[in-house]
Protein backbone atom coordinates (compact mmCIF):
# COMPACT_ATOMS: atom_id res chain seq x y z
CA UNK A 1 -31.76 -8.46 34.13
CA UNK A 2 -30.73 -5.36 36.75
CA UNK A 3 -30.44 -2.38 35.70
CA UNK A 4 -27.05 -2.92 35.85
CA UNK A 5 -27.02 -5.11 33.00
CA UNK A 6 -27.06 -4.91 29.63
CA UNK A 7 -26.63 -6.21 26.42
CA UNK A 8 -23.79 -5.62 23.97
CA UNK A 9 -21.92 -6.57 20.82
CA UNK A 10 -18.68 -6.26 18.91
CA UNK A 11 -18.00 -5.84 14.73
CA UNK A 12 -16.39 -4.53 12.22
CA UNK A 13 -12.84 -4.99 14.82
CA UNK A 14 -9.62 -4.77 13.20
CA UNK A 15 -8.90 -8.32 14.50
CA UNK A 16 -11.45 -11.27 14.23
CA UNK A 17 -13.83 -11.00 17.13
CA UNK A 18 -14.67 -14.38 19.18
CA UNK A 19 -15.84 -15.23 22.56
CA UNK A 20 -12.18 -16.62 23.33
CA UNK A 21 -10.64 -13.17 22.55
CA UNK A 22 -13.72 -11.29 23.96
CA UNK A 23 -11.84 -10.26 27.65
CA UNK A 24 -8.63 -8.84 25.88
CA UNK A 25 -11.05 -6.27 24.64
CA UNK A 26 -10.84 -2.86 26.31
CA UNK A 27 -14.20 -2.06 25.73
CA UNK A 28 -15.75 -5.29 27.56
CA UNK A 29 -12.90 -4.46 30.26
CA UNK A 30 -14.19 -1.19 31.00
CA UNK A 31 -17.75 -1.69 30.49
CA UNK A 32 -17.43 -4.59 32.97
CA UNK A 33 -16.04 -2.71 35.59
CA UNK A 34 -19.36 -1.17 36.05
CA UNK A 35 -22.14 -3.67 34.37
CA UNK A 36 -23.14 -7.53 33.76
CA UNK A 37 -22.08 -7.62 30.13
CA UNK A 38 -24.19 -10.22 27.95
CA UNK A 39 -23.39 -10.89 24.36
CA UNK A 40 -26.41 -10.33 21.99
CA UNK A 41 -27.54 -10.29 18.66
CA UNK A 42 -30.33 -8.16 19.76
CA UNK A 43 -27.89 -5.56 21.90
CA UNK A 44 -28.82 -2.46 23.72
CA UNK A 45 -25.65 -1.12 22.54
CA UNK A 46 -22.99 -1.61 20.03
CA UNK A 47 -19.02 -1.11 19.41
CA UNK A 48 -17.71 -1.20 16.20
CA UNK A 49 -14.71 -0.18 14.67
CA UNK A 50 -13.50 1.31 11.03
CA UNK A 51 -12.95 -2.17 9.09
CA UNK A 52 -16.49 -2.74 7.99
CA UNK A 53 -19.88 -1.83 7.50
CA UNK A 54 -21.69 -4.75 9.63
CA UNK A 55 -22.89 -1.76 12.28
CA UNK A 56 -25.56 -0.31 9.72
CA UNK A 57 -27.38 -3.66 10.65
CA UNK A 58 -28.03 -2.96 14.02
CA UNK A 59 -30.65 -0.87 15.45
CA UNK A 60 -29.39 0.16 19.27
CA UNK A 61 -26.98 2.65 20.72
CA UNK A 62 -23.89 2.57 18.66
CA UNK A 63 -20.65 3.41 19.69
CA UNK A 64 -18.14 3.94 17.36
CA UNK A 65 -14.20 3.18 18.39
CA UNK A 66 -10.96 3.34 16.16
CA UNK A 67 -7.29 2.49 15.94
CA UNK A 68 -6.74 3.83 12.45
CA UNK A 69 -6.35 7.72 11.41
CA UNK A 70 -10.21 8.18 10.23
CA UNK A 71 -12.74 10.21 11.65
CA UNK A 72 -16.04 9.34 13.54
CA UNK A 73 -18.73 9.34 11.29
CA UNK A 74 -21.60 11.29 13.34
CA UNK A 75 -24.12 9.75 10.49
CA UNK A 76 -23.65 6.19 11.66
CA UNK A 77 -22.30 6.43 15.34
CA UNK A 78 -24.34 8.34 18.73
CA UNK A 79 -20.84 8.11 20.14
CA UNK A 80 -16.93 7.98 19.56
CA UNK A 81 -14.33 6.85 21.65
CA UNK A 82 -10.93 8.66 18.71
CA UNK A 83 -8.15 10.32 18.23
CA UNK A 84 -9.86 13.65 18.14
CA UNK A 85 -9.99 16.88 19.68
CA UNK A 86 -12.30 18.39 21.58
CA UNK A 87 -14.17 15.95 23.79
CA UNK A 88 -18.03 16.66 23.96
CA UNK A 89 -20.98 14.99 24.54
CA UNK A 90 -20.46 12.99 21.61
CA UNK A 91 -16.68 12.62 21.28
CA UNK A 92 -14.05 11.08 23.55
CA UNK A 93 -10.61 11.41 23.14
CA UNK A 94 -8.84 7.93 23.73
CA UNK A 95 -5.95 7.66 21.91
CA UNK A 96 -5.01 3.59 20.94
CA UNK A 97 -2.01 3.81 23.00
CA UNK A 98 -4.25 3.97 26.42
CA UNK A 99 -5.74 0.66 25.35
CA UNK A 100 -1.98 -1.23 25.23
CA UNK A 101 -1.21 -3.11 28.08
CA UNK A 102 2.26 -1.37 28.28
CA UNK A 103 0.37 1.82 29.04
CA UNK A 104 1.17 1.10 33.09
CA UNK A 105 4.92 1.05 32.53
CA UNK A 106 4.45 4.59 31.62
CA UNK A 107 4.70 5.31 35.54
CA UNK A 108 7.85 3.68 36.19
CA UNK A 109 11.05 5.60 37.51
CA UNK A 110 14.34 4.91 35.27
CA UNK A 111 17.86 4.83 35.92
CA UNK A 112 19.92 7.70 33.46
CA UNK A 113 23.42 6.37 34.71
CA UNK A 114 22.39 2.91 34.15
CA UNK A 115 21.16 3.24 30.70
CA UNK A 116 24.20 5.43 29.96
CA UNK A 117 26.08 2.71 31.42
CA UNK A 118 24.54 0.16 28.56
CA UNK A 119 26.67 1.94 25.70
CA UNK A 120 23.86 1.21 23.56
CA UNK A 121 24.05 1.33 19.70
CA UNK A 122 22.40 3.95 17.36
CA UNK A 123 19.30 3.96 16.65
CA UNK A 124 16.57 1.15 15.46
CA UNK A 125 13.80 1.36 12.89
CA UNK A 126 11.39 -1.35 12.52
CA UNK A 127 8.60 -1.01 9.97
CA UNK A 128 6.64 -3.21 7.60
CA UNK A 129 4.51 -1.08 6.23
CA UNK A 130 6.31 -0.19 2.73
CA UNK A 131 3.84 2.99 1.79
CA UNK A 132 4.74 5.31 4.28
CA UNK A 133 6.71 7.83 2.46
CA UNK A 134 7.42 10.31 4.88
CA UNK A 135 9.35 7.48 7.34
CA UNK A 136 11.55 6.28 4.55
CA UNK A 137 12.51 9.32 3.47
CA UNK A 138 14.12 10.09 7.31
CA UNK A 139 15.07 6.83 7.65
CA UNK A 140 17.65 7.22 4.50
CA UNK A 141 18.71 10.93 5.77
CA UNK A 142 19.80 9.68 9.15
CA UNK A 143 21.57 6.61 7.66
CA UNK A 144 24.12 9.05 6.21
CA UNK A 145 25.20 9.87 9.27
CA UNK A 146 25.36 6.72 11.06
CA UNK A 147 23.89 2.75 10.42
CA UNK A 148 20.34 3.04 11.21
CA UNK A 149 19.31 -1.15 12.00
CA UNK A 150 15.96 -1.93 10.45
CA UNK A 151 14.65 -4.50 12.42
CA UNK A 152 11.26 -4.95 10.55
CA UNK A 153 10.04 -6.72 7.33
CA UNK A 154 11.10 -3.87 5.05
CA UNK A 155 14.18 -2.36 4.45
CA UNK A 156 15.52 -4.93 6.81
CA UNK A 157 19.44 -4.85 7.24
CA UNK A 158 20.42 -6.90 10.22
CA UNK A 159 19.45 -10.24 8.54
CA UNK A 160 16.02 -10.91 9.44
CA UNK A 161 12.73 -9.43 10.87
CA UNK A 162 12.29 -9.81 14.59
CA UNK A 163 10.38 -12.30 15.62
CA UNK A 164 6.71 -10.98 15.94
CA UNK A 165 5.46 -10.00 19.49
CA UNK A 166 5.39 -6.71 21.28
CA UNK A 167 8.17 -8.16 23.96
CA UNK A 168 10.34 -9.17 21.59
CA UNK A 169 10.07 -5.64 19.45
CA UNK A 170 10.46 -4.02 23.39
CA UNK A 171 13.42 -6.23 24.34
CA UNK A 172 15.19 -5.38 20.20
CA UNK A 173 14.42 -1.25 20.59
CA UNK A 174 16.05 -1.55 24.04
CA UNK A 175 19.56 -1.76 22.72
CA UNK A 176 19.60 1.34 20.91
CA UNK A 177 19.83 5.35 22.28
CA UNK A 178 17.60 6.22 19.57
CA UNK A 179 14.26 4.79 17.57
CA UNK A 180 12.34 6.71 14.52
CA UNK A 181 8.83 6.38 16.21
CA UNK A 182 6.81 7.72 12.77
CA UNK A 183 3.21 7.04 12.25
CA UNK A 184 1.87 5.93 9.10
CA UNK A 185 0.33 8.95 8.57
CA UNK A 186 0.02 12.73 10.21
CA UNK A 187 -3.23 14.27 11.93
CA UNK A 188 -3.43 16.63 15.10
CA UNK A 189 -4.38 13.73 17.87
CA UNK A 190 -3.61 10.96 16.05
CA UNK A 191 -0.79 9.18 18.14
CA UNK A 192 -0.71 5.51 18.31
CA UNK A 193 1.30 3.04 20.86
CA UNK A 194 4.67 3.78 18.65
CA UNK A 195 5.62 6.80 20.75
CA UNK A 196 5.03 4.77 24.15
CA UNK A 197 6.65 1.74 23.23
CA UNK A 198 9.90 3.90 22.15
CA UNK A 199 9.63 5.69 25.86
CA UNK A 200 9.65 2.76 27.98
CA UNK A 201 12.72 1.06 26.35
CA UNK A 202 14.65 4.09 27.22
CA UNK A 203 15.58 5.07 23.79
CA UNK A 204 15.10 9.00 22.59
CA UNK A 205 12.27 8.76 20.12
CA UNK A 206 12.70 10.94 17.38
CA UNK A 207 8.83 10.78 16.47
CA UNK A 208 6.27 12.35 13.64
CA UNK A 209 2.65 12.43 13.46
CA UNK A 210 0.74 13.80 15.94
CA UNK A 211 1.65 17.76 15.80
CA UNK A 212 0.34 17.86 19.65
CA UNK A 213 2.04 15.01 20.88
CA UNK A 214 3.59 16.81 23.34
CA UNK A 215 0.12 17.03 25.36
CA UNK A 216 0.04 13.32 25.40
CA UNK A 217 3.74 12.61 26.77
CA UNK A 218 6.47 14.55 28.18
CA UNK A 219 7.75 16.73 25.53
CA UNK A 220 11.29 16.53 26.78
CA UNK A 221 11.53 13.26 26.93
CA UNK A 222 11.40 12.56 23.09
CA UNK A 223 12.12 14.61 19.58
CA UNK A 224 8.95 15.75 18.05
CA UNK A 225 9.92 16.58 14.35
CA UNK A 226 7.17 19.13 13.81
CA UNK A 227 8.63 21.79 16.11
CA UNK A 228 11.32 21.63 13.40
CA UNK A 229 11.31 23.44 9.89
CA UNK A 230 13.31 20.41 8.48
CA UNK A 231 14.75 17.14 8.71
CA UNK A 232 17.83 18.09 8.34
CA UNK A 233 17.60 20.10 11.77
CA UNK A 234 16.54 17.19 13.23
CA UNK A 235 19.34 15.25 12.48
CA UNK A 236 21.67 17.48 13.96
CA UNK A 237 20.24 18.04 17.29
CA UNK A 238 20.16 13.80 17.00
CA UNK A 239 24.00 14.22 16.55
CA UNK A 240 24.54 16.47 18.90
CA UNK A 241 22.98 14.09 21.40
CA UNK A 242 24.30 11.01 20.27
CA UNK A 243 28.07 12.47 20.97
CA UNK A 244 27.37 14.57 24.32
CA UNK A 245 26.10 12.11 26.97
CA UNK A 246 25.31 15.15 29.32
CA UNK A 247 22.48 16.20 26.77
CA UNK A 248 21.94 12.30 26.39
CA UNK A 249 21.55 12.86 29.86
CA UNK A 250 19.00 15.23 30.06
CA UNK A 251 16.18 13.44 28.23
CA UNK A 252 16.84 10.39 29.75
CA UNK A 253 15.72 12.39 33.24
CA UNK A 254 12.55 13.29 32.05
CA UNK A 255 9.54 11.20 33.01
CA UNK A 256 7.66 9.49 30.13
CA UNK A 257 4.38 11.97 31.08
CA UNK A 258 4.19 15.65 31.57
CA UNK A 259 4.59 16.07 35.45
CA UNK A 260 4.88 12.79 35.56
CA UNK A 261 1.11 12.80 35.40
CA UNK A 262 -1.43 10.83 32.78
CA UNK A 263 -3.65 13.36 30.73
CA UNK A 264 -7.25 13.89 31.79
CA UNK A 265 -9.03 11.80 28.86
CA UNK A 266 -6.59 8.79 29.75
CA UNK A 267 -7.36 8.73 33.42
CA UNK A 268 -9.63 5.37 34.01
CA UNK A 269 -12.30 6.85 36.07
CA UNK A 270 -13.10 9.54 33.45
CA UNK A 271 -13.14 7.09 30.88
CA UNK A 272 -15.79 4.87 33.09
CA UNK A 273 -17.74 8.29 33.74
CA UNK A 274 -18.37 8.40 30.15
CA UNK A 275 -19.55 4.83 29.80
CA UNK A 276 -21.72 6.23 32.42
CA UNK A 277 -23.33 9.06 30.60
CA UNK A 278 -23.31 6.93 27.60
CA UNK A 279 -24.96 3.47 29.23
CA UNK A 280 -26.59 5.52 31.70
CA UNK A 281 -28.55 7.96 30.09
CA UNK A 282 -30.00 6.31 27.32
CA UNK A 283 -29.47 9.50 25.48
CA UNK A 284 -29.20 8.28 21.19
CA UNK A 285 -28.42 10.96 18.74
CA UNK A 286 -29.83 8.76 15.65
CA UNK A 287 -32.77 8.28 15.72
CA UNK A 288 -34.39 4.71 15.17
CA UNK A 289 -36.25 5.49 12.27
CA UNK A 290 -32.92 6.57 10.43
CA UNK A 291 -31.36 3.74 11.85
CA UNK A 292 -33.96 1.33 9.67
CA UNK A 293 -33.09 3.44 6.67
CA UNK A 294 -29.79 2.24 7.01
CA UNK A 295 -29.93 -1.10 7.45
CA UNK A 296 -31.90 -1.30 4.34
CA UNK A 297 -28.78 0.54 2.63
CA UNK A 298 -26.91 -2.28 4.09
CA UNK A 299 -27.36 -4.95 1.92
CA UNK A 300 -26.90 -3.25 -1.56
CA UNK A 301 -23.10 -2.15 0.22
CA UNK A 302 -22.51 -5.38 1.25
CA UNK A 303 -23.89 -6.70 -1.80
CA UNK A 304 -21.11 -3.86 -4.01
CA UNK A 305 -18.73 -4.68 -2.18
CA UNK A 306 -19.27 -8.63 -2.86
CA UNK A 307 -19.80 -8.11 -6.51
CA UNK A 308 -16.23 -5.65 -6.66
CA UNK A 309 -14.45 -8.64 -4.90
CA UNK A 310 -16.13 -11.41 -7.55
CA UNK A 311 -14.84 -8.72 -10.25
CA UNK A 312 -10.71 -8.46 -8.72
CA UNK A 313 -10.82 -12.36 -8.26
CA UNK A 314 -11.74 -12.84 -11.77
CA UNK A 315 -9.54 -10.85 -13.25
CA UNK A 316 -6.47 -12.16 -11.10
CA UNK A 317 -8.23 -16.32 -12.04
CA UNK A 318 -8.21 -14.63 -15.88
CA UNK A 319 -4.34 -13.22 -15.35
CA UNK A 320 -3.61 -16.48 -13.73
CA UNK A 321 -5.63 -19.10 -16.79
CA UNK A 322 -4.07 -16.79 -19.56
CA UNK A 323 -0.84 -17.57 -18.13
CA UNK A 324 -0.73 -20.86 -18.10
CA UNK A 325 -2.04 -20.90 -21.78
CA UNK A 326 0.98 -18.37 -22.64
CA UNK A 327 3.00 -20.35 -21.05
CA UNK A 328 1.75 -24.20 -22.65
CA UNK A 329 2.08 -22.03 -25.86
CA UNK A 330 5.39 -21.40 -25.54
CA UNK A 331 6.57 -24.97 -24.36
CA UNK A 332 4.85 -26.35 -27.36
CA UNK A 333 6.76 -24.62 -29.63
């Protein structure tokens, strides 16, 4: 091998990792721009994500990456690509939403009078994530004022999810002025593709999570509910749009970006310096002794965690065998 290869590996993804899904990874995309990337067991260097604790078995360089609102853990990882602020030698700011495909629309020009033109309806919703209190609770304030369509699996109201598929959710949220773009959960720098996707189907996000969202995108272009003491002002200035189409008007002129411009951390040639500094240096911040110590913790988690899923099994097995006694009890009678 040249020293411009190396050897890597992917676990503890949020989706199933295989050699058939291995190109659609950013990672191996970016990394490959720059080095002959060969799948090992035995890697120099290692990306994992949040969904598992398979990482603690390897030994190398590990670089820890995340689309989920959870911190690096600076125990287990040398490195972080996350949602966090500051960047440093250890952190690197790469929001989830630089990682979609759809992040190049971003630069496209758009049509006001056009849109305008479209006399779109309301405003869409699409969620299936039933937990997130904050987004229902806005969801059922704006519906006061006008039908809000729900186009996901809960709180549905136009007679059926959408069919899955980021087009299809793109081509639904383009018939609408406005979309609530709310994260699951709130953190300064923790903005997912929601935000984008509203932008580049022309709709108005009104959005919540990310405090400092307006360093990411444009923040004329879109409603960002924390420069607002309440919901309840945020639903008028949505009125107030929604019946003067020269303030309709006004966001719709706004480019997606700030200056029209992507932010530093997002740019791709920073983000390839840093696989520099990080493949090129060598530079580990755990050391490999500490490393051993924990894989040895490993097992015993992996061996808990086995055990507590043995544990809810059987009782949902006992639930379900008690059941059907209770229930050949009762038909004998």
């Amino acid at each position: 091998m040249n020293d411009r290869s190396i050897k890597v590996m992917f676990t503890d993804l949020n989706r199933p990792f295989s050699l058939s899904n291995i190109h659609h990874l950013f990672e191996w995309r970016m990394a490959s721009k720059r080095y002959n990337l060969e799948l090992s067991e035995k890697p120099d260097f290692l990306f994992y994500s949040c969904t598992g604790d398979e990482h603690l078995r390897y030994n190398c360089t590990r670089i820890f990456y995340t689309p989920e609102n959870v911190r690096p853990n600076f125990d287990r990882c040398d490195y972080a690509f996350s949602f966090d602020y500051p960047v440093n030698e250890r952190n690197y700011r790469l929001p989830i939403y630089r990682r979609w495909p759809e992040y190049s629309q971003l630069f496209k020009s758009r049509n006001p009078d056009e849109i305008i033109s479209q006399k779109r309806k309301f405003c869409s919703f699409m969620v299936s994530n039933p937990n997130a209190s904050t987004r229902i609770e806005f969801f059922k304030k704006l519906s006061s004022y006008k039908s809000v369509d729900s186009g996901g699996r809960f709180l549905n109201n136009i007679g059926g999810p959408i069919q899955s598929g980021v087009e299809n959710k793109l081509n639904w949220m383009r018939n609408y002025k406005f979309s609530i773009t709310f994260e699951n959960s709130s953190y300064p720098g923790y903005t997912t593709e929601k935000l984008m996707h509203a932008l580049i189907t022309d709709t108005i996000p009104i959005y919540w999570g990310n405090p400092l969202a307006g360093l990411d995108f444009n923040p004329k272009a879109f409603i960002n509910c924390h420069d607002f003491k309440s919901f309840d002002e945020v639903i008028e200035l949505v009125k107030e749009i929604d019946r003067n189409d020269t303030l309709y008007k006004e966001y719709l002129n706004q480019p997606y970006l700030k200056d029209n411009m992507e932010t530093d951390f997002c740019r791709e040639d920073n983000i390839l310096a840093r696989y520099d500094e990080i493949i090129g240096s060598k530079r580990i911040f755990i050391s490999p002794f500490r490393k051993r110590l924990q894989r040895l913790i490993y097992y015993p988690i992996k061996l808990r965690k086995s055990t507590k899923n043995l544990v809810l099994k059987g009782k949902v097995y006992s639930r379900h065998f008690l059941s059907k006694i209770s229930n050949s009890l009762g038909k004998s009678r």
